[in-house]
N, C-alpha and C. Protein backbone atom coordinates (compact mmCIF):
# COMPACT_ATOMS: atom_id res chain seq x y z
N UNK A 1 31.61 9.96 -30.36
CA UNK A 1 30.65 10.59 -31.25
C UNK A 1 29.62 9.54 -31.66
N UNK A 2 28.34 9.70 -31.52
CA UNK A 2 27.35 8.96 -31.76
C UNK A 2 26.80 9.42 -33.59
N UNK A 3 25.88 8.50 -34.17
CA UNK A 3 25.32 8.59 -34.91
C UNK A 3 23.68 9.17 -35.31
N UNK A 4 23.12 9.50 -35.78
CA UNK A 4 21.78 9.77 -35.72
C UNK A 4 21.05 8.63 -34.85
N UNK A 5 20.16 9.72 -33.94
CA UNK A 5 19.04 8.57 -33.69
C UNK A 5 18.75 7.30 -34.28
N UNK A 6 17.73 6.33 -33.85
CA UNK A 6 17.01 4.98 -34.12
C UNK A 6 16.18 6.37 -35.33
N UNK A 7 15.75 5.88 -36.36
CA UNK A 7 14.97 6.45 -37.05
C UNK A 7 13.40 5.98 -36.78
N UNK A 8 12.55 6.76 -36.77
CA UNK A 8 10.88 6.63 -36.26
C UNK A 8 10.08 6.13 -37.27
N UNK A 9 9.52 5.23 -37.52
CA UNK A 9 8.41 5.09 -38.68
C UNK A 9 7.37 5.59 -38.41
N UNK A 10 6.91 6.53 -39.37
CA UNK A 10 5.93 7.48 -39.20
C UNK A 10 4.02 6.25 -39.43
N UNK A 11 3.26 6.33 -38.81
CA UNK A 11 2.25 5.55 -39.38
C UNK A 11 1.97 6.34 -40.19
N UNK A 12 0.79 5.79 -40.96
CA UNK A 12 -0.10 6.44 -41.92
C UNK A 12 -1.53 6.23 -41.48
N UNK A 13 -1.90 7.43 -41.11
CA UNK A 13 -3.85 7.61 -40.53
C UNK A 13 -4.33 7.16 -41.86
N UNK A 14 -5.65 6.72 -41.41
CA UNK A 14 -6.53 6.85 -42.28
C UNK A 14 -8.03 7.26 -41.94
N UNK A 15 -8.12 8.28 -42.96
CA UNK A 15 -9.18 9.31 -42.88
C UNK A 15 -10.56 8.38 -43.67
N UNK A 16 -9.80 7.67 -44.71
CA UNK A 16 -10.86 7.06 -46.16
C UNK A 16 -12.22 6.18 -45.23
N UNK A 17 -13.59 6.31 -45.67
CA UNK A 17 -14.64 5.85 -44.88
C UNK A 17 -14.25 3.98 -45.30
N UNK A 18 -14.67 3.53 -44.30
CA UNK A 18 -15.20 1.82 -44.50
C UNK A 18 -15.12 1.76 -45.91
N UNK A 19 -14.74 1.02 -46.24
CA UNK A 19 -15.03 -0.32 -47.65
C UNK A 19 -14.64 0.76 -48.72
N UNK A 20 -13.78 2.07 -49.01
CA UNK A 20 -13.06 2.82 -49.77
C UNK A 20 -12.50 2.03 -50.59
N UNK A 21 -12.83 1.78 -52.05
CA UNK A 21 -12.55 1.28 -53.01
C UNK A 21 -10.77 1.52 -53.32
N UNK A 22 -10.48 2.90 -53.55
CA UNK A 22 -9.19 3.01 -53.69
C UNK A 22 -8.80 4.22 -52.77
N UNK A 23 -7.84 4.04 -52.23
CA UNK A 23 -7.21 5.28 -51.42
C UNK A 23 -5.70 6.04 -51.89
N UNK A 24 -5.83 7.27 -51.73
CA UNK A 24 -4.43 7.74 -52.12
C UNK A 24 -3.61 8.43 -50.98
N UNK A 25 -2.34 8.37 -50.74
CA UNK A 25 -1.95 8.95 -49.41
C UNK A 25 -1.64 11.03 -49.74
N UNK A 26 -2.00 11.64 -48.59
CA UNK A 26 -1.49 12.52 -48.36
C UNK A 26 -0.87 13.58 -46.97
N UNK A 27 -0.38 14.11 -47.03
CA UNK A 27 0.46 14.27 -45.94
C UNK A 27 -0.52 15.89 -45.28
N UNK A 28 -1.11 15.74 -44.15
CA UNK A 28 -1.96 16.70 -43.56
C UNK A 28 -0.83 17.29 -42.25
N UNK A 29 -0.49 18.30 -42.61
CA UNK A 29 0.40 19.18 -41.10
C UNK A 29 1.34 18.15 -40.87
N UNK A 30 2.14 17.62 -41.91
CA UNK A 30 3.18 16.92 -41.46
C UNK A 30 2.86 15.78 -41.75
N UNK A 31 1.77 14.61 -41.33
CA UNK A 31 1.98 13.19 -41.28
C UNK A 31 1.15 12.51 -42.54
N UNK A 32 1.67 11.82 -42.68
CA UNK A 32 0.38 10.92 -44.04
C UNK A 32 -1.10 10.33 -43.25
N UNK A 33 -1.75 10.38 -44.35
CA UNK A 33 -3.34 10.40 -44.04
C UNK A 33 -3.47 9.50 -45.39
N UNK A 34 -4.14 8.28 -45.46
CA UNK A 34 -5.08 7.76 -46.69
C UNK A 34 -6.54 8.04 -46.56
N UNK A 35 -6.59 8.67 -48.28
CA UNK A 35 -7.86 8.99 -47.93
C UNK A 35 -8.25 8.49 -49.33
N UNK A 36 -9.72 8.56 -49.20
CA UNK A 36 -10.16 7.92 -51.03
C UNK A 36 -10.16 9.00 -51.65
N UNK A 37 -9.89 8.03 -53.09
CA UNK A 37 -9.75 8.67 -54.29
C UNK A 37 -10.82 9.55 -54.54
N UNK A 38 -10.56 10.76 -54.55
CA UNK A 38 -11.95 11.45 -54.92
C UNK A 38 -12.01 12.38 -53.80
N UNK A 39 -11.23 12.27 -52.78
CA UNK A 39 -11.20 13.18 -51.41
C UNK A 39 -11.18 14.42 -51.58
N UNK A 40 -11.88 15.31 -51.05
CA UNK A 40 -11.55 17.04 -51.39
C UNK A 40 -11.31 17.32 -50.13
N UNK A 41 -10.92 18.52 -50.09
CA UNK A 41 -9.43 19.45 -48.69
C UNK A 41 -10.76 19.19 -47.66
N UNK A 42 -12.32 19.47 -48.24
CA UNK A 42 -13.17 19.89 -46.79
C UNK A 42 -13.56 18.20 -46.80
N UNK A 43 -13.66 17.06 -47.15
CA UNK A 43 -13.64 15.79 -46.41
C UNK A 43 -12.58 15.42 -45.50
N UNK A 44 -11.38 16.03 -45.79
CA UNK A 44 -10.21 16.06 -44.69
C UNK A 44 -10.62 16.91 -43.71
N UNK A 45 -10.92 18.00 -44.06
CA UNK A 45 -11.11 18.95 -42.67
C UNK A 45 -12.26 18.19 -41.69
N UNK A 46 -13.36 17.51 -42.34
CA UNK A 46 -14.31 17.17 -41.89
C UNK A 46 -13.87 16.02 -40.93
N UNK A 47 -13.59 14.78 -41.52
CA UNK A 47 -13.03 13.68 -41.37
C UNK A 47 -11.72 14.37 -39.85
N UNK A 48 -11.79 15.45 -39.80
CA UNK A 48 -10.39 15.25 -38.28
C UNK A 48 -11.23 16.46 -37.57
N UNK A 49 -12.12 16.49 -37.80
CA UNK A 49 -13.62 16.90 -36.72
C UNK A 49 -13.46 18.63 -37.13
N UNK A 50 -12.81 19.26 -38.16
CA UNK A 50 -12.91 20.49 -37.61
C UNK A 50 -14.22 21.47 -38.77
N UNK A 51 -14.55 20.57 -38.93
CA UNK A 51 -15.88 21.52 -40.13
C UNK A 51 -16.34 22.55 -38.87
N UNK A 52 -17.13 23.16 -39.49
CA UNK A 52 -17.63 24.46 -38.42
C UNK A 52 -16.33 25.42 -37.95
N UNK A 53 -15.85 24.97 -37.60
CA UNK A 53 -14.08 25.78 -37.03
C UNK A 53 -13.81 26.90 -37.78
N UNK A 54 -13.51 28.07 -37.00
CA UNK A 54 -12.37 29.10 -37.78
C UNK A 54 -11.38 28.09 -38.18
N UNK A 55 -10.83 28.60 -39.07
CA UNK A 55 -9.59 27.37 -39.93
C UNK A 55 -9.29 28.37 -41.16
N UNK A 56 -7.60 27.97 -41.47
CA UNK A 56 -7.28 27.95 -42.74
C UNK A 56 -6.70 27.01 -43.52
N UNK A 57 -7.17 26.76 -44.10
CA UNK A 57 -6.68 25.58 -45.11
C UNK A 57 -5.51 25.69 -46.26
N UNK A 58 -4.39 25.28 -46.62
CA UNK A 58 -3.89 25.43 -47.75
C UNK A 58 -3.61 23.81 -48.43
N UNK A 59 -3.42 23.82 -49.74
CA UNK A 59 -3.09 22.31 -50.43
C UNK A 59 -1.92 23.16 -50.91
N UNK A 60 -1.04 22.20 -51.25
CA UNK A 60 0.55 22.86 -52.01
C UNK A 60 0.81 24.18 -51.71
N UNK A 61 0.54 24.62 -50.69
CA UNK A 61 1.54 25.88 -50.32
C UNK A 61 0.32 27.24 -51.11
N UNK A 62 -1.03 26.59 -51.40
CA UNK A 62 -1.97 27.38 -51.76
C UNK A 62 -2.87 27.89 -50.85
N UNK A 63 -3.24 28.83 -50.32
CA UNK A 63 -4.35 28.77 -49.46
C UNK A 63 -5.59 28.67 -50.48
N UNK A 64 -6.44 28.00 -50.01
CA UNK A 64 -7.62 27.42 -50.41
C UNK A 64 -9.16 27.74 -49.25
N UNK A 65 -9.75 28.98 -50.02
CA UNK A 65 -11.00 29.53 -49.36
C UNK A 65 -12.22 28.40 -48.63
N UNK A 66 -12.56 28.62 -47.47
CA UNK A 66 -13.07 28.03 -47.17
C UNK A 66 -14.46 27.48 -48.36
N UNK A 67 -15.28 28.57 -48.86
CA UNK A 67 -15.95 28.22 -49.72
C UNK A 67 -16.06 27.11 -50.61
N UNK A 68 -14.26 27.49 -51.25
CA UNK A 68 -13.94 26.43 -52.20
C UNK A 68 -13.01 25.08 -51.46
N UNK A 69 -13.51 24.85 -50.86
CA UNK A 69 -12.77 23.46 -49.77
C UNK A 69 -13.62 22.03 -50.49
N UNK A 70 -15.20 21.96 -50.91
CA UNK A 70 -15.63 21.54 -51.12
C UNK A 70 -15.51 20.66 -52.81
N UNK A 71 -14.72 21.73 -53.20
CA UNK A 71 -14.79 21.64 -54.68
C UNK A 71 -13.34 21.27 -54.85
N UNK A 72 -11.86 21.20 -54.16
CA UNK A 72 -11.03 20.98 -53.67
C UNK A 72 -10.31 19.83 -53.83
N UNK A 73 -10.16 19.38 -54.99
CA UNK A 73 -9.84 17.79 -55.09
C UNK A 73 -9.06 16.73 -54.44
N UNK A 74 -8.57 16.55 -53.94
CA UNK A 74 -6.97 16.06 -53.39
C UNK A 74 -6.10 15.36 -54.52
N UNK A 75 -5.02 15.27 -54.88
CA UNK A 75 -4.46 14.05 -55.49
C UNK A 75 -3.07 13.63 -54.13
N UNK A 76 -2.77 12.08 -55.20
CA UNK A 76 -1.97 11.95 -54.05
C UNK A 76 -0.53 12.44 -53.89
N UNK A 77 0.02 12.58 -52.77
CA UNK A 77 1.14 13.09 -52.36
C UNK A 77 0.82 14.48 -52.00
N UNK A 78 -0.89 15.58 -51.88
CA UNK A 78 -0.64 16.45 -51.83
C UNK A 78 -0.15 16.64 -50.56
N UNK A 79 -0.06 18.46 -50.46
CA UNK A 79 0.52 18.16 -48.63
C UNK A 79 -0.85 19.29 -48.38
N UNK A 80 -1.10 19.28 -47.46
CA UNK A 80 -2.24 20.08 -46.94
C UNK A 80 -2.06 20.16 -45.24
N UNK A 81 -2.41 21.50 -45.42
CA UNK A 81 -1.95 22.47 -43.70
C UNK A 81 -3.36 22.76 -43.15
N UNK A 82 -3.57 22.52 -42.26
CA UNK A 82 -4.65 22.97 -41.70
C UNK A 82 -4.67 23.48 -40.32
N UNK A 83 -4.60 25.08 -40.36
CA UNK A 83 -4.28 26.05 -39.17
C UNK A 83 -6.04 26.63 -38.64
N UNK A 84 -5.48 26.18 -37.25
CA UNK A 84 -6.85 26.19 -36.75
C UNK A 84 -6.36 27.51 -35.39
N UNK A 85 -8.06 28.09 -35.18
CA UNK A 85 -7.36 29.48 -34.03
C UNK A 85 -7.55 28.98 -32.55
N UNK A 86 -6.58 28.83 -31.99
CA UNK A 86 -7.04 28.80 -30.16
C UNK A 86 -7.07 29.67 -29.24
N UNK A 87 -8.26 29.88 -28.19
CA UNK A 87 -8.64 30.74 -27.73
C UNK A 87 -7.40 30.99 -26.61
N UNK A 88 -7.95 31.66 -25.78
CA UNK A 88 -6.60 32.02 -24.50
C UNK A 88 -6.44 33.20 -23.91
N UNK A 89 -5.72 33.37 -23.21
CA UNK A 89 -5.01 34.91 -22.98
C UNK A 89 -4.19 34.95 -21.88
């Protein structure tokens, strides 16, 4: 009988622009992201290329209107989902 796996250290992205005074971490679809203090949900969306995109966004298990993405604060530890649509058939 074996034991659990080697355990993985997850990195931490960072989203926060150049010379970001202070950064706080949060966890986007699973992984941590630092981003600066002051970050709102649509600088994350922006910052991982998907502005323009059909998308839904939620922070804490909230969905959060695209409209209001902007106004959207982050603090840290939030968790934020970002479900995007792919084409196909």
């Amino acid at each position: 009988m074996t034991g659990p796996g080697p355990r993985r250290e997850t990195a931490v992205k960072t989203l926060a622009p150049d010379g970001a005074a202070e950064t706080i971490t949060v966890t986007v679809n699973g992984e941590p992201h630092r981003v600066a203090r002051g970050a709102t949900a649509h600088d994350v969306v922006a910052a991982l290329g998907f502005a323009g995109r059909p998308l839904a966004v939620e922070v804490n298990e909230a969905v959060v209107p695209r409209a209001d993405l902007p106004g959207c604060m982050l603090a840290a530890d939030d968790r934020v989902e970002i479900v995007t649509l792919v084409g196909g058939g």
